[in-house]
N, C-alpha and C. Protein backbone atom coordinates (compact mmCIF):
# COMPACT_ATOMS: atom_id res chain seq x y z
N UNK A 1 30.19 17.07 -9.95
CA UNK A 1 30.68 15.80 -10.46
C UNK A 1 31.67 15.20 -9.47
N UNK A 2 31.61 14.07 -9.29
CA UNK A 2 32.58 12.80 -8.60
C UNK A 2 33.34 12.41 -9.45
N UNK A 3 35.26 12.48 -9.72
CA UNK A 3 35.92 11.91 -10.36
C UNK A 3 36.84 11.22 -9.67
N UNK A 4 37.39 10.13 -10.47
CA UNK A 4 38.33 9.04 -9.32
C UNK A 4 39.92 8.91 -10.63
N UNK A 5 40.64 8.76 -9.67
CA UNK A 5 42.08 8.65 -10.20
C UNK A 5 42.86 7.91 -9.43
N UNK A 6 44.21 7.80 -9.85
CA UNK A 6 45.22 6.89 -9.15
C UNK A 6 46.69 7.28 -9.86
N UNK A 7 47.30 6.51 -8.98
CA UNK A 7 48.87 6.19 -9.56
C UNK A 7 49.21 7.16 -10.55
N UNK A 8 49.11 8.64 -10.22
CA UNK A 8 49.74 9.56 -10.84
C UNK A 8 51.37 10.04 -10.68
N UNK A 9 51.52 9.20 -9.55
CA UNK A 9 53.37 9.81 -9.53
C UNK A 9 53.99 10.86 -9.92
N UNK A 10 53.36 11.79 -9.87
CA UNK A 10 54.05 12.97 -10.12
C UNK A 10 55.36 12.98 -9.79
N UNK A 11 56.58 13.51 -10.23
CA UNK A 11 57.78 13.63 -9.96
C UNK A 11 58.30 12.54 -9.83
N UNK A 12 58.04 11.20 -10.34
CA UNK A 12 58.50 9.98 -10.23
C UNK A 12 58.82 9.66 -11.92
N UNK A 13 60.27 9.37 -12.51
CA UNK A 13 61.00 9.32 -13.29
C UNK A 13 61.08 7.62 -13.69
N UNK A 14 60.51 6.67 -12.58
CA UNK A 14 60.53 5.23 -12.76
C UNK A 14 59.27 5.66 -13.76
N UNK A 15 57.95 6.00 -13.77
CA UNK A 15 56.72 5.54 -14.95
C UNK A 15 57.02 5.83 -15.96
N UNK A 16 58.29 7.06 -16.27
CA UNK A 16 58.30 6.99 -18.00
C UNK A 16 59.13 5.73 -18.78
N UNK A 17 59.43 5.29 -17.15
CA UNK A 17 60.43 3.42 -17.95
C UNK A 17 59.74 2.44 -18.05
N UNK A 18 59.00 2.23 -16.58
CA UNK A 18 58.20 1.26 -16.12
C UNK A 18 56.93 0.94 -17.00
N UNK A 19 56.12 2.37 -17.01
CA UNK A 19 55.15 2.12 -17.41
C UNK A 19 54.83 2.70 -18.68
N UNK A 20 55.71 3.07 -19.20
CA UNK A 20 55.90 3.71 -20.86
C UNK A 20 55.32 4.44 -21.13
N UNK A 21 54.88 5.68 -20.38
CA UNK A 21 54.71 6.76 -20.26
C UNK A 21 55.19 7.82 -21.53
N UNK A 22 53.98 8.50 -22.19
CA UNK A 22 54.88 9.07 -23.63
C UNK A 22 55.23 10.12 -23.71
N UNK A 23 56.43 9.88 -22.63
CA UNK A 23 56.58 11.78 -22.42
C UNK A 23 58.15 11.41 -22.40
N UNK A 24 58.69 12.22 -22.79
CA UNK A 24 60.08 12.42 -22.65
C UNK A 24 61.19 12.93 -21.35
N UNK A 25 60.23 13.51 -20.63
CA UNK A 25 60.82 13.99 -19.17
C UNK A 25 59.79 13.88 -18.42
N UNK A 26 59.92 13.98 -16.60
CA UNK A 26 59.17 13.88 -16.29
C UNK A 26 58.81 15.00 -16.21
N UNK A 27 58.91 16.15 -15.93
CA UNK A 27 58.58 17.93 -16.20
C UNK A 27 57.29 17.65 -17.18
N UNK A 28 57.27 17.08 -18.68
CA UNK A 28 56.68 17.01 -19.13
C UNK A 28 55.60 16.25 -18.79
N UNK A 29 55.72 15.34 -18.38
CA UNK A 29 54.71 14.34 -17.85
C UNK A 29 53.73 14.99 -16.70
N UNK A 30 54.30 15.54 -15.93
CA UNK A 30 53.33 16.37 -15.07
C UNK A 30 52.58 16.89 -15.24
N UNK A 31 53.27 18.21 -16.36
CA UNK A 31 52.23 19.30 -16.62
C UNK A 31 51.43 18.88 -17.73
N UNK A 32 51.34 17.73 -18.66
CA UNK A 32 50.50 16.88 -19.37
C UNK A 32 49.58 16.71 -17.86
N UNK A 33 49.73 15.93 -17.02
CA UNK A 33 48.91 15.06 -16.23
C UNK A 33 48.04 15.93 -15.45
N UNK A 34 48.95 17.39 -15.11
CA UNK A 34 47.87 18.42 -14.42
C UNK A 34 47.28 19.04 -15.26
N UNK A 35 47.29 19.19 -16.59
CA UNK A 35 46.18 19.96 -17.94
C UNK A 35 45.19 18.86 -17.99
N UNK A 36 45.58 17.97 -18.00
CA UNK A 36 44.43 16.31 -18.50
C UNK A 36 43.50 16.49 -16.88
N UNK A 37 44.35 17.00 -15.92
CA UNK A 37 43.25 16.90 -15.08
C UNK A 37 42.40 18.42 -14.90
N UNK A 38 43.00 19.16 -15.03
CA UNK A 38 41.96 20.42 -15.25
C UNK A 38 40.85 20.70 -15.90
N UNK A 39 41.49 19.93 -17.22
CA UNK A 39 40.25 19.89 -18.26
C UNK A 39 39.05 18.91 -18.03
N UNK A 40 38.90 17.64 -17.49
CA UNK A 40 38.46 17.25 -16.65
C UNK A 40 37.45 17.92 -15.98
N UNK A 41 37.94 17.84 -14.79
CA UNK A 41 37.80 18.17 -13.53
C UNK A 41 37.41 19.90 -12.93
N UNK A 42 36.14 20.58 -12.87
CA UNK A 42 35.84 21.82 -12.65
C UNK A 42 36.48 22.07 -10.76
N UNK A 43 36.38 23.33 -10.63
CA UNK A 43 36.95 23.70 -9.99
C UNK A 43 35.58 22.89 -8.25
N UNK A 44 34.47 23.04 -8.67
CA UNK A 44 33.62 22.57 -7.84
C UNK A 44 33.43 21.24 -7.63
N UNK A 45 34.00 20.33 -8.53
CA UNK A 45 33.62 18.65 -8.38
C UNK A 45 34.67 17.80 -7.47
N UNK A 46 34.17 17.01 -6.76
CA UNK A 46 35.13 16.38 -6.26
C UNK A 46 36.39 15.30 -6.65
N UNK A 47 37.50 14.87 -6.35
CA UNK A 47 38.11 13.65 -6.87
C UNK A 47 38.64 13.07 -5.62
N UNK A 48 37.86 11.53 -5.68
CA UNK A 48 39.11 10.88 -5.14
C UNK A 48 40.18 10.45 -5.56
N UNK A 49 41.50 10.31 -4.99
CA UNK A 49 42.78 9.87 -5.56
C UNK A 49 43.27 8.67 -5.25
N UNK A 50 42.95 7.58 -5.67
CA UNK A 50 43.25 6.20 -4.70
C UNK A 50 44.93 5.86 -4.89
N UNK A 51 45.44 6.97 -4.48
CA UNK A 51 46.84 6.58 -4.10
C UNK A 51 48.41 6.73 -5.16
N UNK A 52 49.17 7.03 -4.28
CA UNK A 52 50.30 6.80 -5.23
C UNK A 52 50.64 8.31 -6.12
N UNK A 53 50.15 9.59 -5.19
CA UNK A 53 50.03 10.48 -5.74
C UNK A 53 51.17 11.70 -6.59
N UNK A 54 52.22 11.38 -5.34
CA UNK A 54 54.18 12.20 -6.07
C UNK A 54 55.37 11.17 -5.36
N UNK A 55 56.05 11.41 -5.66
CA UNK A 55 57.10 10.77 -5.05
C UNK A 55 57.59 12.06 -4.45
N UNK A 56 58.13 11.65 -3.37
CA UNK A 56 59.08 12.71 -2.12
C UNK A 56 59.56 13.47 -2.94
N UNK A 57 60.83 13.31 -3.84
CA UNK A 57 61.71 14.28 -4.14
C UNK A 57 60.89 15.27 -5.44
N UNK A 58 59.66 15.08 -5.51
CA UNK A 58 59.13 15.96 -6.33
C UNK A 58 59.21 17.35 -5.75
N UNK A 59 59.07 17.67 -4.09
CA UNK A 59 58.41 18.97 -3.58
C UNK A 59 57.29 18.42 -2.65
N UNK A 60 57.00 19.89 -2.66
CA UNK A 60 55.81 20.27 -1.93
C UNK A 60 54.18 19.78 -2.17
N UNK A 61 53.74 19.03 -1.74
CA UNK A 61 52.29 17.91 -2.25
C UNK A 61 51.52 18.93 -1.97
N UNK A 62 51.61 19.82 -1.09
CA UNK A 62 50.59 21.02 -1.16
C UNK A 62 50.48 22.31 -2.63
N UNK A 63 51.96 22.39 -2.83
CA UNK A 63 52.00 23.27 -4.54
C UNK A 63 51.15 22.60 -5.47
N UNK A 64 51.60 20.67 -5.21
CA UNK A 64 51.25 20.31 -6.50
C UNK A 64 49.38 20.55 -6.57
N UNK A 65 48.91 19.61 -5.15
CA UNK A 65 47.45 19.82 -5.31
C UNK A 65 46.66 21.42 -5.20
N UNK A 66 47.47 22.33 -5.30
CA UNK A 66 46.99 23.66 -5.48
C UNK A 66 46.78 23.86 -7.26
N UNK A 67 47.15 23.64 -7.59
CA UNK A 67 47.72 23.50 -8.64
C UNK A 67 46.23 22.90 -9.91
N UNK A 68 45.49 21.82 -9.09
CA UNK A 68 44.70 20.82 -9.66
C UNK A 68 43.21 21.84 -9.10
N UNK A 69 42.25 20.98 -9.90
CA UNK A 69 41.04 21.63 -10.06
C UNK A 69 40.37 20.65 -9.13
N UNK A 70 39.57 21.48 -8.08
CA UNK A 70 38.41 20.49 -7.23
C UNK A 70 38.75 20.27 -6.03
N UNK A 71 37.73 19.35 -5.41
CA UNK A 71 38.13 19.55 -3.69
C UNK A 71 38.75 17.83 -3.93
N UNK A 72 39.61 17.59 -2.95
CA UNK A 72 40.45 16.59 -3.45
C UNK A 72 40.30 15.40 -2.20
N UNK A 73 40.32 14.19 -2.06
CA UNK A 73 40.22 13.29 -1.12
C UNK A 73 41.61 12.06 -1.46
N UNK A 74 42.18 11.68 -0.36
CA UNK A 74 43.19 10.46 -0.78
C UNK A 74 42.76 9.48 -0.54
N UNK A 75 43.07 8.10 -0.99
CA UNK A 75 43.16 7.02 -0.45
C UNK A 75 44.29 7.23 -0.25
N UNK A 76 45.02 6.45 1.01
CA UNK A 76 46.86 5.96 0.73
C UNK A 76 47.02 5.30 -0.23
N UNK A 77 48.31 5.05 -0.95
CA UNK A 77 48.77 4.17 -1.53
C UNK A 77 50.17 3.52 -0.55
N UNK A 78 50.92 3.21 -1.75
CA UNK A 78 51.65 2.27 -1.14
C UNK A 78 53.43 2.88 -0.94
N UNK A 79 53.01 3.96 -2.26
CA UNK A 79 53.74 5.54 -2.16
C UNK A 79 53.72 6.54 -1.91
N UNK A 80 52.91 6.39 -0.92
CA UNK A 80 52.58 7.99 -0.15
C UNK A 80 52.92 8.04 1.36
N UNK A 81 54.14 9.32 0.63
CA UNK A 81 54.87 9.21 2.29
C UNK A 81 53.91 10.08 3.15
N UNK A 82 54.62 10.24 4.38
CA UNK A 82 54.06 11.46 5.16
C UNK A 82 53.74 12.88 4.80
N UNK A 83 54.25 12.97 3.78
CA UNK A 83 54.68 14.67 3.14
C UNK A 83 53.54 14.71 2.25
N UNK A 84 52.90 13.61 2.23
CA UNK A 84 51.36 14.02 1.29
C UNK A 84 50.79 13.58 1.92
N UNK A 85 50.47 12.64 2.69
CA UNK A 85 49.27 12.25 3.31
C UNK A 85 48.79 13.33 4.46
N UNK A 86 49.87 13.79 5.19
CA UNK A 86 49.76 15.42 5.76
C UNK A 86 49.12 16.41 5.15
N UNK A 87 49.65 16.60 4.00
CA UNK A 87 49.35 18.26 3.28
C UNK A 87 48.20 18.37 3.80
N UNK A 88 47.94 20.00 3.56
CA UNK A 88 46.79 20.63 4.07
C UNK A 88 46.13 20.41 3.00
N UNK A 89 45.71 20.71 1.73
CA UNK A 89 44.87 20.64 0.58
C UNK A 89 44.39 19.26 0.51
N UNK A 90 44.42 18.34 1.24
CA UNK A 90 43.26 17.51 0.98
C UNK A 90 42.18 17.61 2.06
N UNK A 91 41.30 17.32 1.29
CA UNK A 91 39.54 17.57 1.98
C UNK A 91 39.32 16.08 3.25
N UNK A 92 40.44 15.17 2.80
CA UNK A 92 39.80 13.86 3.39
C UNK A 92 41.03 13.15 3.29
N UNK A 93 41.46 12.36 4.51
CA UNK A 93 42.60 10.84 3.95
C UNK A 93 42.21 9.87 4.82
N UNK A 94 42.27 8.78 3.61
CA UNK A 94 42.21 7.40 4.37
C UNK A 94 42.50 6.33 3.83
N UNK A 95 42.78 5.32 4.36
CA UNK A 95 43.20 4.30 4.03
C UNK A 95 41.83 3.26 2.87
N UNK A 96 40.93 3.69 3.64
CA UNK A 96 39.63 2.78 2.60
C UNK A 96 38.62 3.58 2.93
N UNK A 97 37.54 3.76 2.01
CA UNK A 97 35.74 4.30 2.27
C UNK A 97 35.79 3.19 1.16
N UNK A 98 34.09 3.61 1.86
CA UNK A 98 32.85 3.34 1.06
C UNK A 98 32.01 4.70 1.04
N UNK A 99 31.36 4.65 -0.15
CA UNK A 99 30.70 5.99 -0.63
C UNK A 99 29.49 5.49 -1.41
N UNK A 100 28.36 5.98 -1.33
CA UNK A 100 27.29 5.95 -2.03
C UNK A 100 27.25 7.22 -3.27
N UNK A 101 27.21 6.82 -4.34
CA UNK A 101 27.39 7.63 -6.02
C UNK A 101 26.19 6.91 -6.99
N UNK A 102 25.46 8.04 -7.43
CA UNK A 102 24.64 7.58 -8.63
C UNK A 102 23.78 6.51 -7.86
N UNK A 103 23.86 6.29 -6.33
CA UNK A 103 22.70 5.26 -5.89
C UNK A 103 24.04 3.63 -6.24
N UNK A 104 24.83 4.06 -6.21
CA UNK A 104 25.69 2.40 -6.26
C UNK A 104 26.90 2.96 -5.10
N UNK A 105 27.07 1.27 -4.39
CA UNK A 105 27.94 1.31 -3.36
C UNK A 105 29.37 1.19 -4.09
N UNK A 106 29.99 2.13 -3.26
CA UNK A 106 31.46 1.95 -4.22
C UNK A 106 32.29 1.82 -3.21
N UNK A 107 33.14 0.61 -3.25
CA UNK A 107 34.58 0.03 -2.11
C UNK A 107 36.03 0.91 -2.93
N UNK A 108 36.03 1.94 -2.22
CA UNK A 108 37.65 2.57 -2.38
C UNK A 108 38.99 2.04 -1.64
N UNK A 109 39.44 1.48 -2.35
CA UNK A 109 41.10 1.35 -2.22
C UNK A 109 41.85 1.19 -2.96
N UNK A 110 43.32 2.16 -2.09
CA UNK A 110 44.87 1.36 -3.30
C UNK A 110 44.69 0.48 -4.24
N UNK A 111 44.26 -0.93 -3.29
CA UNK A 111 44.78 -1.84 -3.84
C UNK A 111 43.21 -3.14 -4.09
N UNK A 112 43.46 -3.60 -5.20
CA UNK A 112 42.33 -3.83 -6.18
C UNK A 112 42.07 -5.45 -4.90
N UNK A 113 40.51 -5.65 -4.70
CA UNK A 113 40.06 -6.95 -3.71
C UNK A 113 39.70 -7.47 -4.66
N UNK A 114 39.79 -9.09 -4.52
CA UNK A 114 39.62 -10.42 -4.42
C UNK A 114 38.19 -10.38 -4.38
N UNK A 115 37.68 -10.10 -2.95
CA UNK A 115 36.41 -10.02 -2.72
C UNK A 115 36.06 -8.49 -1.56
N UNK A 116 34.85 -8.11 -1.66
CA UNK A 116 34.99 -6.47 -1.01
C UNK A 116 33.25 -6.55 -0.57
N UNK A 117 33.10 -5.37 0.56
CA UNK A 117 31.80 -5.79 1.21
C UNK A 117 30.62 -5.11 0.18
N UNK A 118 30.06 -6.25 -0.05
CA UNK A 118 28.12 -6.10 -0.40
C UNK A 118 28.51 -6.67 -1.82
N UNK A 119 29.85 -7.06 -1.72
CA UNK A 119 30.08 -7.59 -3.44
C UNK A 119 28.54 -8.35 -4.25
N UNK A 120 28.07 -9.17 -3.35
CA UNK A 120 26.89 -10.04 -3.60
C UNK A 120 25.50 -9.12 -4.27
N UNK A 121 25.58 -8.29 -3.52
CA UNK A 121 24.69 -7.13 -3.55
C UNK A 121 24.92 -6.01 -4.91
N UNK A 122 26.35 -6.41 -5.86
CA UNK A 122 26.67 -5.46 -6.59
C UNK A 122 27.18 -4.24 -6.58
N UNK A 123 27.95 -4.17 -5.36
CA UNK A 123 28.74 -2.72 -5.24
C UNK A 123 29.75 -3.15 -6.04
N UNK A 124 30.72 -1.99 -6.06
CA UNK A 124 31.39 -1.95 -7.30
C UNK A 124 32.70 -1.33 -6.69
N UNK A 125 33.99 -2.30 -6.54
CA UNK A 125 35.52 -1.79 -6.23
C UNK A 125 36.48 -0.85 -7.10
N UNK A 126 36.56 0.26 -6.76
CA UNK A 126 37.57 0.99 -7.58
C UNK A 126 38.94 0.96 -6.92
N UNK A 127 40.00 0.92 -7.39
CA UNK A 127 41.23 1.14 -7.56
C UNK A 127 42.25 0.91 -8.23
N UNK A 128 43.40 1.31 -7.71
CA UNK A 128 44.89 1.47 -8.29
C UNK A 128 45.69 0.54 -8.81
N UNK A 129 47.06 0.86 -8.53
CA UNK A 129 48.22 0.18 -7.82
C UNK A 129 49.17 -0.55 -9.10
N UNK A 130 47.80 -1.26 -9.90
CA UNK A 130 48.17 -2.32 -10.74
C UNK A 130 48.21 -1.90 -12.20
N UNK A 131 48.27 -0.12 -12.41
CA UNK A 131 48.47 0.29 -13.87
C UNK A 131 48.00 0.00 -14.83
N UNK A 132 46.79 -0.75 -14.79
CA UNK A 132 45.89 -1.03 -15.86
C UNK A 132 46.57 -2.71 -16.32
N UNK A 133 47.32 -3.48 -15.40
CA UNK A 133 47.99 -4.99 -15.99
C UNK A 133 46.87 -5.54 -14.88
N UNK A 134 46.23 -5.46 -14.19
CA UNK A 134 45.33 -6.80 -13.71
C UNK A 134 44.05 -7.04 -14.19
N UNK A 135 43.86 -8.07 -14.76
CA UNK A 135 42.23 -8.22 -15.13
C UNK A 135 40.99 -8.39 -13.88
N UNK A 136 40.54 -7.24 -14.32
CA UNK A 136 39.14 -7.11 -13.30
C UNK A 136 38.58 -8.08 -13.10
N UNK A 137 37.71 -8.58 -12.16
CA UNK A 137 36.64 -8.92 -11.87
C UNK A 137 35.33 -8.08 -11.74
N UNK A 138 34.15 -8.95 -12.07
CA UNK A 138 32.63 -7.96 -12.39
C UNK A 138 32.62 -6.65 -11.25
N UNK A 139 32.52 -5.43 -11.90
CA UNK A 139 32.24 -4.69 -10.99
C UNK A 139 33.02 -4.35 -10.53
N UNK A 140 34.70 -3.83 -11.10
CA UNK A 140 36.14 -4.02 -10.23
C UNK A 140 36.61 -3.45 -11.69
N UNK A 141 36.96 -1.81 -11.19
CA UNK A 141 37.34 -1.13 -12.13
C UNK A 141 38.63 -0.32 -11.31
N UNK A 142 40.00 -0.29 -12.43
CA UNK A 142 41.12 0.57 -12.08
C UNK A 142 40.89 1.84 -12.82
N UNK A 143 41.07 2.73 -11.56
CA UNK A 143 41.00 4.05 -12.00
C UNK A 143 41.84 4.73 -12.09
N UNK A 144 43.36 4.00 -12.15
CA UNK A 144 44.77 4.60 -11.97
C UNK A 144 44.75 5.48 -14.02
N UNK A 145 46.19 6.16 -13.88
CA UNK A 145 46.23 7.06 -14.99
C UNK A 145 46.27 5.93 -16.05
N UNK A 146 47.14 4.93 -16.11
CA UNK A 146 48.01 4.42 -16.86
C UNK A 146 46.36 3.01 -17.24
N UNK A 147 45.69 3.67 -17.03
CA UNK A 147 44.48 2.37 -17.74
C UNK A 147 42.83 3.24 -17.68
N UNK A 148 43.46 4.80 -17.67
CA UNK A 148 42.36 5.99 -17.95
C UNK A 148 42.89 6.75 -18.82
N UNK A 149 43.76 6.75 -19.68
CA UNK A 149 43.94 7.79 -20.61
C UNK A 149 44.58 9.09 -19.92
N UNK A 150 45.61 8.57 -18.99
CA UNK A 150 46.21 9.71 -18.29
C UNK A 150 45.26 10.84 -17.22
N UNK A 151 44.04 10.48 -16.97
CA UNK A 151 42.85 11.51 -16.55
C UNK A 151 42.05 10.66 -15.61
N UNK A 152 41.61 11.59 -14.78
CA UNK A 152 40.46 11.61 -14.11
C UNK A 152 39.05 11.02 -14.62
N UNK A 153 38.68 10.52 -13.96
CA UNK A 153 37.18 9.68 -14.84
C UNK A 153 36.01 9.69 -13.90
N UNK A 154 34.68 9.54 -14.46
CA UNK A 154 33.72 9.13 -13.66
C UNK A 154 32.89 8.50 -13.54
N UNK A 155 32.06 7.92 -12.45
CA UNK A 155 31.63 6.34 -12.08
C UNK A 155 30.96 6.36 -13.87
N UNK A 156 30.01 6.96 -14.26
CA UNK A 156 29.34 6.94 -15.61
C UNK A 156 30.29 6.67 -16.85
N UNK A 157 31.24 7.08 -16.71
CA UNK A 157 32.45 6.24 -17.73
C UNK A 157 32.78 4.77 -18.13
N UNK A 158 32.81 4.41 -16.56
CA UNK A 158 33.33 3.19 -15.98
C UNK A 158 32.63 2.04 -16.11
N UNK A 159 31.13 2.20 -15.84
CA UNK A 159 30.42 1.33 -16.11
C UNK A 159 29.73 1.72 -17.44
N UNK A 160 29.52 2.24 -18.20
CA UNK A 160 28.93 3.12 -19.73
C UNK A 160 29.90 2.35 -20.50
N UNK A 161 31.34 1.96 -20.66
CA UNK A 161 32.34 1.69 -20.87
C UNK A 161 31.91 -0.06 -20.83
N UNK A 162 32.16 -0.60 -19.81
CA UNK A 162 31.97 -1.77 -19.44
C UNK A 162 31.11 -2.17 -20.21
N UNK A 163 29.49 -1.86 -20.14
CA UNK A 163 28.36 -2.25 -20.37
C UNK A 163 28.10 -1.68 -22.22
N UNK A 164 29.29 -1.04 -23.01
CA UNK A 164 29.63 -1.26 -24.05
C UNK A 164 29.31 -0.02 -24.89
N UNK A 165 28.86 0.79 -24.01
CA UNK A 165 27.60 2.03 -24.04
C UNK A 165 28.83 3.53 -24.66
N UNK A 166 29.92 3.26 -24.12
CA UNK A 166 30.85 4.71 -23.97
C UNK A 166 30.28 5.69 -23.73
N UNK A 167 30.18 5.89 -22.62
CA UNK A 167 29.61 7.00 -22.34
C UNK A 167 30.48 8.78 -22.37
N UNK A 168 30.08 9.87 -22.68
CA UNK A 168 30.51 10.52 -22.91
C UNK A 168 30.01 11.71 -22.37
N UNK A 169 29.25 11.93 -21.91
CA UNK A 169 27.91 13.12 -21.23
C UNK A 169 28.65 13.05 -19.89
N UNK A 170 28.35 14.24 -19.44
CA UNK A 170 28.59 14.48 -17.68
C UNK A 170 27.47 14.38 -17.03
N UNK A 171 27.19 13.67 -15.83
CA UNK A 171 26.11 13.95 -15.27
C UNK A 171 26.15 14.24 -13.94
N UNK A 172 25.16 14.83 -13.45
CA UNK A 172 25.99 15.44 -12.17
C UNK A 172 25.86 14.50 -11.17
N UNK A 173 27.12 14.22 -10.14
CA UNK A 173 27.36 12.94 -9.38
C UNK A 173 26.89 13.71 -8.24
N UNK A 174 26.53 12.64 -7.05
CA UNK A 174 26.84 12.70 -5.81
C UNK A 174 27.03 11.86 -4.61
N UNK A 175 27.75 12.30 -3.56
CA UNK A 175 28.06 10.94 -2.58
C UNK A 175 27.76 11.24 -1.13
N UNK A 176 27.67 10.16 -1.05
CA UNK A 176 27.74 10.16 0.82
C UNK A 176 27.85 9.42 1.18
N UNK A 177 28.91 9.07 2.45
CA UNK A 177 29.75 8.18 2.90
C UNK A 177 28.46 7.27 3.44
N UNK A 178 28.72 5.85 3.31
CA UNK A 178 28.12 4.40 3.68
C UNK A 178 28.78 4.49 4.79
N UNK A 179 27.75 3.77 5.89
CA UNK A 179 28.39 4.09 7.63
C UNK A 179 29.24 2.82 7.39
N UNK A 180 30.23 2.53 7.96
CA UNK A 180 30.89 1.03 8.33
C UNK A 180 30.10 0.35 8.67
N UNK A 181 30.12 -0.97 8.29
CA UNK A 181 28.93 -1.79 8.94
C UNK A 181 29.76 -2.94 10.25
């Protein structure tokens, strides 16, 4: 399985203000956010993380993603210092892909486009940043915590969801990177 996430902030004490987060500490909020993703997420499936993954004074970004289930990929965000975009436990970092899933082109980034390549064609933009407050455009889904139910999700959610269906079944994903054009 292919799962996508965002704006988890781990060790960041601004989302239980900001973004009303229903946890009482952030201690709590974590280990909520790393059970929601375990359960999820098998130890064999992949996730991308489009960003925004701990804040500095949490620690070690390598404890935390040891910690999580699956082989793990970043986007940057816009809060990700050096001390995670380094760690060794990620499989992949970058600023943007494109990935082929389920046979649909998918534009990964932070931060949610306006307009994104093959839009015409129906690929489909995932990301962050904006906590579930910006209204999508067709085909332009946030996969951050705070507009997923605190969890990890996958492309079959997203559009199953959309298209009114709720989808609920796992099916098994797969990807491979779209060359740059």
């Amino acid at each position: 399985m292919i799962y996508f996430t965002s704006d988890t902030h781990f060790g960041d004490n601004r989302v239980l203000r900001i973004d009303r987060r229903p946890f009482s500490s952030i201690k709590e909020h974590d280990e909520a956010l790393i059970a929601n993703w375990n359960d999820v997420v098998g130890r064999d499936d992949d996730v991308w993380h489009l960003g925004d993954v701990l804040s500095p004074r949490a620690g070690d970004c390598d404890l935390l993603l040891a910690r999580l289930n699956g082989r793990k990929h970043l986007i940057i965000g816009n809060n990700d210092p050096p001390s995670t975009t380094s760690a060794r436990q990620w499989s992949s970092v970058h600023n943007y892909t494109e990935l082929l899933v389920e046979g649909r082109h998918l534009i990964l980034c932070h931060y949610a486009f306006r307009t994104w390549n093959q839009m015409g064609k129906k690929s489909i933009n995932l990301h962050g940043h904006s906590h579930g407050r910006l209204k999508p455009l067709p085909r332009q889904f946030d996969v951050g915590v705070d507009a997923r139910n605190l969890r990890p999700v996958a492309l079959l959610e997203l559009t199953a969801a959309k298209a009114g269906r709720g989808a609920t079944d796992k099916v098994a994903s797969s990807a491979e990177a779209v060359p740059e054009e």
